[in-house]
PDB file of N, CA and C in Angstrom:
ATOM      1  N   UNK A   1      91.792  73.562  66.621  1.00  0.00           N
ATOM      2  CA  UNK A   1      91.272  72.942  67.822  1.00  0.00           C
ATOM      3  C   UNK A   1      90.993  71.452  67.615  1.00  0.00           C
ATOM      4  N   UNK A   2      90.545  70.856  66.726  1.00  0.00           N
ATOM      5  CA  UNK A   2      90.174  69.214  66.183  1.00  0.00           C
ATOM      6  C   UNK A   2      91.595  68.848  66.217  1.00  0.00           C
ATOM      7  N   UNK A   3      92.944  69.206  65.987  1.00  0.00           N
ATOM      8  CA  UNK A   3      93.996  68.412  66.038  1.00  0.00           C
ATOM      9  C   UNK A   3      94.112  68.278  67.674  1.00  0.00           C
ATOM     10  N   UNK A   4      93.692  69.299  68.730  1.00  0.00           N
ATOM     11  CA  UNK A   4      93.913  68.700  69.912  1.00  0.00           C
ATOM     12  C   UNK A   4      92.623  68.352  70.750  1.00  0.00           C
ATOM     13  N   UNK A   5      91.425  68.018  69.524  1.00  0.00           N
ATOM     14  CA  UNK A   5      90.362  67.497  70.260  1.00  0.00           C
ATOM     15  C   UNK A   5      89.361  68.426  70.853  1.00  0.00           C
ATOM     16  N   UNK A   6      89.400  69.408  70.543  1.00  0.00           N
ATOM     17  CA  UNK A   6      88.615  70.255  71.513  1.00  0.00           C
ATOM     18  C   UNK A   6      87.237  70.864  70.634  1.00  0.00           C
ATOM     19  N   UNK A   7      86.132  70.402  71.407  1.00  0.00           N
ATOM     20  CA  UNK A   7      85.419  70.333  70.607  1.00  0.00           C
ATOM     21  C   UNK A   7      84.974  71.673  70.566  1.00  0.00           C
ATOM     22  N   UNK A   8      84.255  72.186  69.606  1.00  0.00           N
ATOM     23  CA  UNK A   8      84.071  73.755  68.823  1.00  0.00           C
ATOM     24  C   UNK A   8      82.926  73.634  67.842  1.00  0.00           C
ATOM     25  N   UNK A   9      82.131  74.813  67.626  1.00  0.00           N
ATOM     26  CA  UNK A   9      81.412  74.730  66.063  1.00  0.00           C
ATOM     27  C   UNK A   9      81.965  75.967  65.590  1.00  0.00           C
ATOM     28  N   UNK A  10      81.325  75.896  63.905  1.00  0.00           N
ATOM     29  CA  UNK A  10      81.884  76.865  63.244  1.00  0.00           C
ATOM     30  C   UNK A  10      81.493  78.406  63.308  1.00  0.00           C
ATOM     31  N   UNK A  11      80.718  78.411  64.228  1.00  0.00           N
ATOM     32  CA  UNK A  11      79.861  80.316  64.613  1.00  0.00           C
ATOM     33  C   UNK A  11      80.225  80.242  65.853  1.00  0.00           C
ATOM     34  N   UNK A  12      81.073  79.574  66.639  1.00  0.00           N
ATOM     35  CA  UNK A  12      81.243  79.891  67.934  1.00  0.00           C
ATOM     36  C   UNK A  12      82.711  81.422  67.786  1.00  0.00           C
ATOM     37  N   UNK A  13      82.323  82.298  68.867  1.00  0.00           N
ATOM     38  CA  UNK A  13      82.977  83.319  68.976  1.00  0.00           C
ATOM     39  C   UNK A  13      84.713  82.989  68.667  1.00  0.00           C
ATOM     40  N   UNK A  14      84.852  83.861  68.534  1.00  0.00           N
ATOM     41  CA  UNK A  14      86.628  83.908  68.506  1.00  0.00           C
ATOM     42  C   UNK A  14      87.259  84.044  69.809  1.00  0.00           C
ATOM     43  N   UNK A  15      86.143  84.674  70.803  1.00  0.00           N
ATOM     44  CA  UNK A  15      86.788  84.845  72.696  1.00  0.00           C
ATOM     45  C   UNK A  15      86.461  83.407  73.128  1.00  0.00           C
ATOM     46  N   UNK A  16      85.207  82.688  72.597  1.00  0.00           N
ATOM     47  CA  UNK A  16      85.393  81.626  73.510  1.00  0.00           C
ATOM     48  C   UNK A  16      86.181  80.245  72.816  1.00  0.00           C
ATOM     49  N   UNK A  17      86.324  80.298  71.714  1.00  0.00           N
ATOM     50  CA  UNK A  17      87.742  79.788  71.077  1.00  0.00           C
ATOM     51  C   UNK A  17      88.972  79.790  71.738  1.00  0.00           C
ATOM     52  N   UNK A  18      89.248  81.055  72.080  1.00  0.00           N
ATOM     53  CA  UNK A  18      90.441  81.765  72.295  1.00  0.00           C
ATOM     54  C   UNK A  18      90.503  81.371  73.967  1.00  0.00           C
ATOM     55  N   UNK A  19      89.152  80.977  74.891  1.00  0.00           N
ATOM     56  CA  UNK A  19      89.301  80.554  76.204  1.00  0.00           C
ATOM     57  C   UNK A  19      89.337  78.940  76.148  1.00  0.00           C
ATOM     58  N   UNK A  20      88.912  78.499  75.155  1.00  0.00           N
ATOM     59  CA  UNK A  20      89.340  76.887  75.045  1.00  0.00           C
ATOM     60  C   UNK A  20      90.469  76.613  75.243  1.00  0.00           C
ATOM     61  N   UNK A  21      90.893  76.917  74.082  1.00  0.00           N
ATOM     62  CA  UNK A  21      92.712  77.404  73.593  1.00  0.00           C
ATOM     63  C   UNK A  21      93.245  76.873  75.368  1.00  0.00           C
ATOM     64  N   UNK A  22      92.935  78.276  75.267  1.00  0.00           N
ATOM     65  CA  UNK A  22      94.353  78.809  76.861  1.00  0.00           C
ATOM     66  C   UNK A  22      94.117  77.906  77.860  1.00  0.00           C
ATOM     67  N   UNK A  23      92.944  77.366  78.048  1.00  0.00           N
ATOM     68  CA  UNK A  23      92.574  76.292  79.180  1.00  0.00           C
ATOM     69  C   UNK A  23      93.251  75.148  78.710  1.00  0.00           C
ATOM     70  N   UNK A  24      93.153  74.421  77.653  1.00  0.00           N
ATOM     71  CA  UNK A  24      93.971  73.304  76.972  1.00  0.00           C
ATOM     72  C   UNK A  24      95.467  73.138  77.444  1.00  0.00           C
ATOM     73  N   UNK A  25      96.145  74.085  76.893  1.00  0.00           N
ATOM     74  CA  UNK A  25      97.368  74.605  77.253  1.00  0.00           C
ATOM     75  C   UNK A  25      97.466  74.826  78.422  1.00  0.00           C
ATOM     76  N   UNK A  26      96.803  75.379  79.547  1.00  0.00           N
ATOM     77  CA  UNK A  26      96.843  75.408  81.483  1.00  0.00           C
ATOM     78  C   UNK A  26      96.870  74.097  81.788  1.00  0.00           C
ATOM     79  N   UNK A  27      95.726  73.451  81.400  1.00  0.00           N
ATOM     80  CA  UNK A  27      95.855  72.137  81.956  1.00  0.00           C
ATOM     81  C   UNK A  27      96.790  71.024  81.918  1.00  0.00           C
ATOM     82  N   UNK A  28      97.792  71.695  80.591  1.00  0.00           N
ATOM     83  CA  UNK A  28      99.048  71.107  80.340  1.00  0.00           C
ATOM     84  C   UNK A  28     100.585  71.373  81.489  1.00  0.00           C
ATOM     85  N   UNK A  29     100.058  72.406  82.068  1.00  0.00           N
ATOM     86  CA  UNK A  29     101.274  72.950  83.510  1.00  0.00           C
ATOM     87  C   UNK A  29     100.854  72.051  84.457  1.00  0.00           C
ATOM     88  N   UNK A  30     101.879  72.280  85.635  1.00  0.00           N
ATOM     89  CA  UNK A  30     101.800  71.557  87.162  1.00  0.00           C
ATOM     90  C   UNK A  30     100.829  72.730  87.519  1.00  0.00           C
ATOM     91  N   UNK A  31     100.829  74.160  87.294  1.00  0.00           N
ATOM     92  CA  UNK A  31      99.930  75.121  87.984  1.00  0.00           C
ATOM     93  C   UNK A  31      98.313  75.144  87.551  1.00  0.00           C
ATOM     94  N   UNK A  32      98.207  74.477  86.690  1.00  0.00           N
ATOM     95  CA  UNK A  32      96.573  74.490  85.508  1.00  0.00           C
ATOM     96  C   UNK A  32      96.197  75.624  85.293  1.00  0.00           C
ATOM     97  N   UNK A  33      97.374  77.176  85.729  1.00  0.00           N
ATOM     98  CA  UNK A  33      96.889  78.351  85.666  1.00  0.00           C
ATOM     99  C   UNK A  33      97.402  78.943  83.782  1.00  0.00           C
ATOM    100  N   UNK A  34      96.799  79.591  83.329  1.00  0.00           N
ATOM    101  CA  UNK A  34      96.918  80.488  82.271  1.00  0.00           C
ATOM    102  C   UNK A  34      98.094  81.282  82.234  1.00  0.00           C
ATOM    103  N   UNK A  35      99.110  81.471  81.584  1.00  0.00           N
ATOM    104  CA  UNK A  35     100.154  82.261  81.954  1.00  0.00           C
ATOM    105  C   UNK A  35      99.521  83.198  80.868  1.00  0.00           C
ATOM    106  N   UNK A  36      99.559  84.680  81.135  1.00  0.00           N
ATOM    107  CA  UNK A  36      99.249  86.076  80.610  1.00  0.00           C
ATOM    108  C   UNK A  36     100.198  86.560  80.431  1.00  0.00           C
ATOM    109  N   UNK A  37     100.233  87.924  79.754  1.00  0.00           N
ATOM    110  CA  UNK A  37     101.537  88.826  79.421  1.00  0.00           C
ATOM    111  C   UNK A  37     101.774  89.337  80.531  1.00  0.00           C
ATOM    112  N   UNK A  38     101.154  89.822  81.392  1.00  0.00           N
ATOM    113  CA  UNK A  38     101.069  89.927  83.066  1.00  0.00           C
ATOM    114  C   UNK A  38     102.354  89.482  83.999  1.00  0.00           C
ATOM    115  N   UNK A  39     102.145  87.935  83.292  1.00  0.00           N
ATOM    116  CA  UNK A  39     103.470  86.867  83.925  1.00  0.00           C
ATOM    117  C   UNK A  39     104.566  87.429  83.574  1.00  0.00           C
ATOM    118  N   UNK A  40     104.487  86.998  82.046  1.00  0.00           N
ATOM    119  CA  UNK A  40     105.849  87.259  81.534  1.00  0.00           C
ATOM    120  C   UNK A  40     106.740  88.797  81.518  1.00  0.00           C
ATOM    121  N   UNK A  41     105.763  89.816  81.756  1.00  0.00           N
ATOM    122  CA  UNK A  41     106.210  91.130  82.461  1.00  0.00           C
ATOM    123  C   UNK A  41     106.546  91.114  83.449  1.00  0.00           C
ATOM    124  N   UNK A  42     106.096  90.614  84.227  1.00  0.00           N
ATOM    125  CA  UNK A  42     106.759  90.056  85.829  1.00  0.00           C
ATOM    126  C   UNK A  42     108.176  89.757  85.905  1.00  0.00           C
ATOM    127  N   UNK A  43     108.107  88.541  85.166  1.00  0.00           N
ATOM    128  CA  UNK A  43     109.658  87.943  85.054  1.00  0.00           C
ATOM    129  C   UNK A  43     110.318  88.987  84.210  1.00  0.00           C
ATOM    130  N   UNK A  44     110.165  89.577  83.773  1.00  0.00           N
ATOM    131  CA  UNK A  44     111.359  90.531  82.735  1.00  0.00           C
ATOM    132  C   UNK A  44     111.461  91.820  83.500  1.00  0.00           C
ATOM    133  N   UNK A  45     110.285  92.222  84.637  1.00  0.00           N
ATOM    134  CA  UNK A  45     111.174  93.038  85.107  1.00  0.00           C
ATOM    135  C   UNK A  45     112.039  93.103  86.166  1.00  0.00           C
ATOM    136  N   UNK A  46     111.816  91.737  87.154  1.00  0.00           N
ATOM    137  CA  UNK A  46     112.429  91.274  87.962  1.00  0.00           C
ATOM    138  C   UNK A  46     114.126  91.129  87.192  1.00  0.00           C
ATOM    139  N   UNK A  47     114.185  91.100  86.162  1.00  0.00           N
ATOM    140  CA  UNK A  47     115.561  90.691  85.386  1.00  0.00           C
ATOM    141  C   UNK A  47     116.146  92.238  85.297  1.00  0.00           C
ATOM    142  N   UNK A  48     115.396  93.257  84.917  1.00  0.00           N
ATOM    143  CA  UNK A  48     115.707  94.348  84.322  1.00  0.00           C
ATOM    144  C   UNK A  48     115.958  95.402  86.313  1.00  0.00           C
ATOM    145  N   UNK A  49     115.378  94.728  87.360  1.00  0.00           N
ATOM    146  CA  UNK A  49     115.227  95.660  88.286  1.00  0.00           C
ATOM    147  C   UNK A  49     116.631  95.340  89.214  1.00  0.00           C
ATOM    148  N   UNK A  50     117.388  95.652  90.085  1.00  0.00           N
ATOM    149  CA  UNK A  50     118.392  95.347  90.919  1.00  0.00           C
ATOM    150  C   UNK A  50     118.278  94.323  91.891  1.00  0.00           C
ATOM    151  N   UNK A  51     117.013  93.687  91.882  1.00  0.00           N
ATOM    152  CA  UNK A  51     116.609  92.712  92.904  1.00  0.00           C
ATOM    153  C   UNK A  51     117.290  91.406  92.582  1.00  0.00           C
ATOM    154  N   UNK A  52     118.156  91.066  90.806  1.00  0.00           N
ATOM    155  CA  UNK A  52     118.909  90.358  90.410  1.00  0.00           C
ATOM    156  C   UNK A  52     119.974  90.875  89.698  1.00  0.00           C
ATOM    157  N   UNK A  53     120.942  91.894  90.766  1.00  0.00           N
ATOM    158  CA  UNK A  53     121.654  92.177  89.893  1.00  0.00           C
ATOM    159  C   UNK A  53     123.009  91.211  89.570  1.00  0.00           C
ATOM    160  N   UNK A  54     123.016  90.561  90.749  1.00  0.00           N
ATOM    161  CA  UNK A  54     124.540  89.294  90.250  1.00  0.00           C
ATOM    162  C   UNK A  54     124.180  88.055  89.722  1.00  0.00           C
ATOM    163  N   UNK A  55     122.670  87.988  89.205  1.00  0.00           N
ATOM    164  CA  UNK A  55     122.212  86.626  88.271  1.00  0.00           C
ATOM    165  C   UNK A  55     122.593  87.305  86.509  1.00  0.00           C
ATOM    166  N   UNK A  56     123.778  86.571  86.325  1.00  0.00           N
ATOM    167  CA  UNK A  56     123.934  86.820  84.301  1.00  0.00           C
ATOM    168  C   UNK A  56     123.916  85.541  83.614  1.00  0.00           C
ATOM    169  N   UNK A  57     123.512  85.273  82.642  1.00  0.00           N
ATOM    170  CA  UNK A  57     123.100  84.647  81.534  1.00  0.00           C
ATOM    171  C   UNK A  57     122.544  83.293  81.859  1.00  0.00           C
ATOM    172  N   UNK A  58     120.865  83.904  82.294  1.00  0.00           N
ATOM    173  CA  UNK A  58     120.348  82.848  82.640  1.00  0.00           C
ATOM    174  C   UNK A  58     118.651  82.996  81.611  1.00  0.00           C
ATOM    175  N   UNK A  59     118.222  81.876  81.672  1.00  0.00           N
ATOM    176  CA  UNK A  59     116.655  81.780  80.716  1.00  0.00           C
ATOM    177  C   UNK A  59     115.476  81.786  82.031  1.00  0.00           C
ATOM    178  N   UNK A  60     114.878  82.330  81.950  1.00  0.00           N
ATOM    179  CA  UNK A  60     113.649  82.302  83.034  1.00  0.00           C
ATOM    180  C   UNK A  60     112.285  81.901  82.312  1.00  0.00           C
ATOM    181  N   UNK A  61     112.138  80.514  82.102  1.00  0.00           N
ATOM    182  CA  UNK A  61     111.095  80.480  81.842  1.00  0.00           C
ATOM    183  C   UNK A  61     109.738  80.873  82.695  1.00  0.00           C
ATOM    184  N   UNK A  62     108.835  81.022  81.741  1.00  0.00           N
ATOM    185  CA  UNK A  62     107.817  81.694  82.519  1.00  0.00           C
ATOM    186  C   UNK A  62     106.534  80.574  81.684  1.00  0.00           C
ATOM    187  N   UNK A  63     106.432  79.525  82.007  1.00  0.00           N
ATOM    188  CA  UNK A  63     105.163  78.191  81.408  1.00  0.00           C
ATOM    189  C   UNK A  63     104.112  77.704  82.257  1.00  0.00           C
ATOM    190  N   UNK A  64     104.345  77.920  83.612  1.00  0.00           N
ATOM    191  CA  UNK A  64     103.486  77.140  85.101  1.00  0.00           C
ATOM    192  C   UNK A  64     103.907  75.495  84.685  1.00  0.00           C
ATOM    193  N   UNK A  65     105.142  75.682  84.596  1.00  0.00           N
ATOM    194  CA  UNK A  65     105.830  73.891  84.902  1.00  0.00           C
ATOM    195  C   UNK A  65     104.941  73.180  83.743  1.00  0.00           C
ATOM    196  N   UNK A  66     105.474  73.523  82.322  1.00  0.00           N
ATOM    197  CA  UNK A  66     105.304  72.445  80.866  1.00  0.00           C
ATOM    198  C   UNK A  66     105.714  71.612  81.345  1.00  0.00           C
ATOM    199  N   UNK A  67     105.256  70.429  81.512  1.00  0.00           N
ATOM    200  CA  UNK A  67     106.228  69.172  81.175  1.00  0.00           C
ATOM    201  C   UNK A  67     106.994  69.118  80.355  1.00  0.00           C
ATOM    202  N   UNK A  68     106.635  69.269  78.983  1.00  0.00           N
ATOM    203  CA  UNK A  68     107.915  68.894  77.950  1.00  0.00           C
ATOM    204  C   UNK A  68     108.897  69.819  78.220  1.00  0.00           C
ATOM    205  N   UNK A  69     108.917  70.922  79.000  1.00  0.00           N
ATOM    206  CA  UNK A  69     109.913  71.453  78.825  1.00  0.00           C
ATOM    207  C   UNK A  69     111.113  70.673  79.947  1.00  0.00           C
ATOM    208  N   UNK A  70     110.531  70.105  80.771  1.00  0.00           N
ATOM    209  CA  UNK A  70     111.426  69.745  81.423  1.00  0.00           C
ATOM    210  C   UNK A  70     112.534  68.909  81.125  1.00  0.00           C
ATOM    211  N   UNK A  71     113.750  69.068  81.876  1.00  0.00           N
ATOM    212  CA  UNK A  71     115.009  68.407  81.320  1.00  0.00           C
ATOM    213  C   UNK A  71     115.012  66.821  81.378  1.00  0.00           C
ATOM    214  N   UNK A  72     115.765  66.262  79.883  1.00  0.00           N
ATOM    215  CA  UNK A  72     115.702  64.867  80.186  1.00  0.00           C
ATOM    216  C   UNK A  72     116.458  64.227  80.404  1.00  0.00           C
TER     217      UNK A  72
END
């Protein structure tokens, strides 16, 4: 957490660590939302269900709009 600034002590829980974390990283999307395994089950079964069956060899990211990921 000190390499991205976030301030912490050393007896603070591992859950509220772990909610620093994920907020850091949200606030890094266009959505500021948390992406969960929730999400990314979403998108994989939308891939796996017939609702896309003539989309092939494509990447679905699932980030709430990283910047860095975007193309340059």
């Amino acid at each position: 957490l000190a390499k991205y600034n976030i301030p912490y002590t050393d007896d603070e829980a591992t859950d509220s660590l772990t909610t620093k974390l994920s907020r850091f990283y949200a606030d890094r999307t266009l959505t500021k939302n948390p992406i969960t395994p929730a999400d990314q089950a979403e998108a994989y079964f939308l891939l796996v269900t017939n609702r896309l069956s003539k989309t092939t060899g494509q990447v679905i990211t699932v980030d709430g709009g990283l910047h860095e990921a975007f193309l340059r």
